[in-house]
N, C-alpha and C. Protein backbone atom coordinates (compact mmCIF):
# COMPACT_ATOMS: atom_id res chain seq x y z
N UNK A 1 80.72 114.83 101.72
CA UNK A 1 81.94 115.62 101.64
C UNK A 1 83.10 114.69 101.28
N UNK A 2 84.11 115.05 100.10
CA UNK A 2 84.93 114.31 99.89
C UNK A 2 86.27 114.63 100.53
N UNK A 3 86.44 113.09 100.97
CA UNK A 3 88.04 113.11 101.82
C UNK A 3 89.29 113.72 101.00
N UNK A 4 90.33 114.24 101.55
CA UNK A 4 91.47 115.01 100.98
C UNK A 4 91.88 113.56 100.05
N UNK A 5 92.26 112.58 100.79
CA UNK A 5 92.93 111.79 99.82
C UNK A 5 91.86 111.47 99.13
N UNK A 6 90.78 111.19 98.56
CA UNK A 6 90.13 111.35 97.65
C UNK A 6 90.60 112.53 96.51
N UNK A 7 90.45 113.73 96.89
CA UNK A 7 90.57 114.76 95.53
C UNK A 7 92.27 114.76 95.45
N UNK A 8 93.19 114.50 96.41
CA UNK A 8 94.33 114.88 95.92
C UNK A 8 94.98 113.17 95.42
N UNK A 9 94.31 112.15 95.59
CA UNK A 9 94.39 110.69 94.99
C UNK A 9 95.75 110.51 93.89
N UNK A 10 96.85 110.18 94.33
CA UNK A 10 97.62 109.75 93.26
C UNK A 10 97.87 108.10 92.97
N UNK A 11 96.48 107.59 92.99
CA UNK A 11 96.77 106.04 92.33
C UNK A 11 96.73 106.00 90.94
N UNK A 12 97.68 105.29 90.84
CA UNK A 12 98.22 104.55 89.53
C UNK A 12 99.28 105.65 88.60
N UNK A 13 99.91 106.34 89.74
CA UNK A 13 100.55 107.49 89.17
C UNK A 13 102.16 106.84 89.61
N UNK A 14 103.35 107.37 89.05
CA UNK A 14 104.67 107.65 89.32
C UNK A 14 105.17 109.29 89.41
N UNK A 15 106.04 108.99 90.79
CA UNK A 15 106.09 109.88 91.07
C UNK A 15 108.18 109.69 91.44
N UNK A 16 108.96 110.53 90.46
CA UNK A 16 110.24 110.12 90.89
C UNK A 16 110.65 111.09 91.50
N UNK A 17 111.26 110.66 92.26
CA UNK A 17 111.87 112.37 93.36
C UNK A 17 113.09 112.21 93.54
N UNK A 18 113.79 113.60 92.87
CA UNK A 18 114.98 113.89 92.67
C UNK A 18 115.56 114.37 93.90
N UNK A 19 116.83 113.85 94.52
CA UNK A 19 116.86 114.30 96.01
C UNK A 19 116.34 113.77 97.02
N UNK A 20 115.64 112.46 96.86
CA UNK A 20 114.76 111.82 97.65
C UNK A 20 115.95 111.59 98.57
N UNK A 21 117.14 111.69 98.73
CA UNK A 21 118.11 110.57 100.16
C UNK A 21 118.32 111.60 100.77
N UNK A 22 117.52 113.39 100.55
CA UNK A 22 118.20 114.62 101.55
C UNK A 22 116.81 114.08 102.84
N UNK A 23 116.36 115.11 103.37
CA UNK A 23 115.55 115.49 104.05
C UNK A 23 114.36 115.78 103.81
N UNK A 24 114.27 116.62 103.05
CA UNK A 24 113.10 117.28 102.07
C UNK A 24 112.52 116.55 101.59
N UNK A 25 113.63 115.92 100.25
CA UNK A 25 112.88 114.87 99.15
C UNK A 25 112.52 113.77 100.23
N UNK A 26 113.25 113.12 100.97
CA UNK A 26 112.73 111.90 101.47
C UNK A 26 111.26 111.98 102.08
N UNK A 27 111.09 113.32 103.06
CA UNK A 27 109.72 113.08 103.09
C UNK A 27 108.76 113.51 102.14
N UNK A 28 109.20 114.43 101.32
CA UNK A 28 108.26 114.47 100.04
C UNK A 28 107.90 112.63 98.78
N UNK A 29 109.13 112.07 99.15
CA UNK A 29 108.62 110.79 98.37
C UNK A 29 107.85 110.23 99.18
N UNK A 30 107.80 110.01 100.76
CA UNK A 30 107.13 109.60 101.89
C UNK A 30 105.25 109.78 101.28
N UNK A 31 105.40 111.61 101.59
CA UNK A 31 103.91 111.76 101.17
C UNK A 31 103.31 111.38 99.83
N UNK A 32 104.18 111.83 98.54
CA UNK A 32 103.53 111.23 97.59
C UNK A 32 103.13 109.95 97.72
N UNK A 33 103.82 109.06 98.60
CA UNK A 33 103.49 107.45 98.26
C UNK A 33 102.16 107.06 99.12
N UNK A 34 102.16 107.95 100.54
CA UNK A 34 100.82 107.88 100.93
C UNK A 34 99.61 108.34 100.19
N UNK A 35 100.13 109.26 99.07
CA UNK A 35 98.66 109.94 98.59
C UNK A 35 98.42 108.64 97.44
N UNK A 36 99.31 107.37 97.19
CA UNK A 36 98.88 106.11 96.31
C UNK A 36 100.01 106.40 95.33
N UNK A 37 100.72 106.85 94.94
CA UNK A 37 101.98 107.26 93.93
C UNK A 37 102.73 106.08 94.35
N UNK A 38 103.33 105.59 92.96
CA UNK A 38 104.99 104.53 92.70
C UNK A 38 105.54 105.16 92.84
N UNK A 39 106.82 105.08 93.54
CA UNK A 39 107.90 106.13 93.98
C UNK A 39 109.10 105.45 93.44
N UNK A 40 109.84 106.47 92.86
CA UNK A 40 111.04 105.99 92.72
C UNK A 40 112.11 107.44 93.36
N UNK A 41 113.26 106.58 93.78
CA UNK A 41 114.25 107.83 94.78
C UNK A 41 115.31 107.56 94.08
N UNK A 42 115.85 109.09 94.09
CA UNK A 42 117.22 109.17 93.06
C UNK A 42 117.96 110.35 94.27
N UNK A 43 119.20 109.94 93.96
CA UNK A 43 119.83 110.75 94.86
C UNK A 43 121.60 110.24 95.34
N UNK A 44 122.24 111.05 95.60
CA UNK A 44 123.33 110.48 95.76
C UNK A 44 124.05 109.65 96.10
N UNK A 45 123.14 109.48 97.60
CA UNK A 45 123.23 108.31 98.64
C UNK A 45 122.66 106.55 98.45
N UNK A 46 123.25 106.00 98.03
CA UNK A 46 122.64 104.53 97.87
C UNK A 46 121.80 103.97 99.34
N UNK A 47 123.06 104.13 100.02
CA UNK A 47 121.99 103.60 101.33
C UNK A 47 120.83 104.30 101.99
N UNK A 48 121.18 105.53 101.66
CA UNK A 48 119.76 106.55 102.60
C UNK A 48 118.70 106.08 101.37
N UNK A 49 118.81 106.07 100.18
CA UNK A 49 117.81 105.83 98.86
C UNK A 49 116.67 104.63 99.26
N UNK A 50 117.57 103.37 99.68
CA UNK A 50 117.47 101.97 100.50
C UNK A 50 116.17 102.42 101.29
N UNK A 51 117.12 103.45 102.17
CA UNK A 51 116.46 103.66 104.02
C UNK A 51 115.26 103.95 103.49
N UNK A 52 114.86 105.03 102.30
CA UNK A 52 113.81 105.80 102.20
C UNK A 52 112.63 104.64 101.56
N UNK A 53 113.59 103.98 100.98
CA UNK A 53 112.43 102.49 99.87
C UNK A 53 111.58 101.98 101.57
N UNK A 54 112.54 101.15 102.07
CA UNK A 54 111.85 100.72 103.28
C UNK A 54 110.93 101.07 104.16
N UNK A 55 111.13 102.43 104.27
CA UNK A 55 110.22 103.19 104.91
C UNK A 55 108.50 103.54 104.24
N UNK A 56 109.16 103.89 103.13
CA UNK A 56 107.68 103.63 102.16
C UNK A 56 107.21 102.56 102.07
N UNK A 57 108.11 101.26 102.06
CA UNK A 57 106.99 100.04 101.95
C UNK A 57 106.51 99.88 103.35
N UNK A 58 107.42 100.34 104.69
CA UNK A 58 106.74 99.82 105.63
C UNK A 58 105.25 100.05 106.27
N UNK A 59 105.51 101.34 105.17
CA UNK A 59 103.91 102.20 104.97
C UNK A 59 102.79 101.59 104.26
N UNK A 60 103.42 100.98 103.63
CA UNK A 60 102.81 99.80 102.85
C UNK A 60 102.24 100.58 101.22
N UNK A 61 103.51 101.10 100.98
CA UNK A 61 103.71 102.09 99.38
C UNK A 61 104.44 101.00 98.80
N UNK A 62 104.60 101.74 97.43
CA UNK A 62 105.59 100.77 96.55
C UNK A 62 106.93 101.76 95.82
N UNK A 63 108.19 101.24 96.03
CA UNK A 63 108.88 102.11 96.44
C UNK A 63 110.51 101.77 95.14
N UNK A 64 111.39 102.03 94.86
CA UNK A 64 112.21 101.81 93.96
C UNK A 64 113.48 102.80 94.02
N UNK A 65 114.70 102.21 95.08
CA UNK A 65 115.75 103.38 94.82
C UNK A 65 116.35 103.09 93.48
């Protein structure tokens, strides 16, 4: 039986999320980066953009406000 992150697998993908410094987007860039996705965060906020990079790498994603 194949694991979820198996069929839903986003390695070697980019994934930019518009809105990533609200609520929503931030944890939507969160999950894409666990499913293996490059993330990049766009959004109004410079520092929440920051907060959200860190958090993905601390996940150990790869991350780009």
């Amino acid at each position: 039986m194949a694991l979820l992150t198996d069929l839903f697998s986003l390695e070697g993908q980019v994934a930019i999320v518009t809105g990533g410094t609200g609520v929503l987007g931030g944890v939507m860039a969160r999950g894409l980066a666990l499913a293996g996705a490059k993330i990049g965060v766009l959004g109004r906020r410079r520092q929440q953009a920051e907060a959200t990079v860190r958090a993905i790498e601390a996940e150990g994603g790869t991350a780009l406000a």
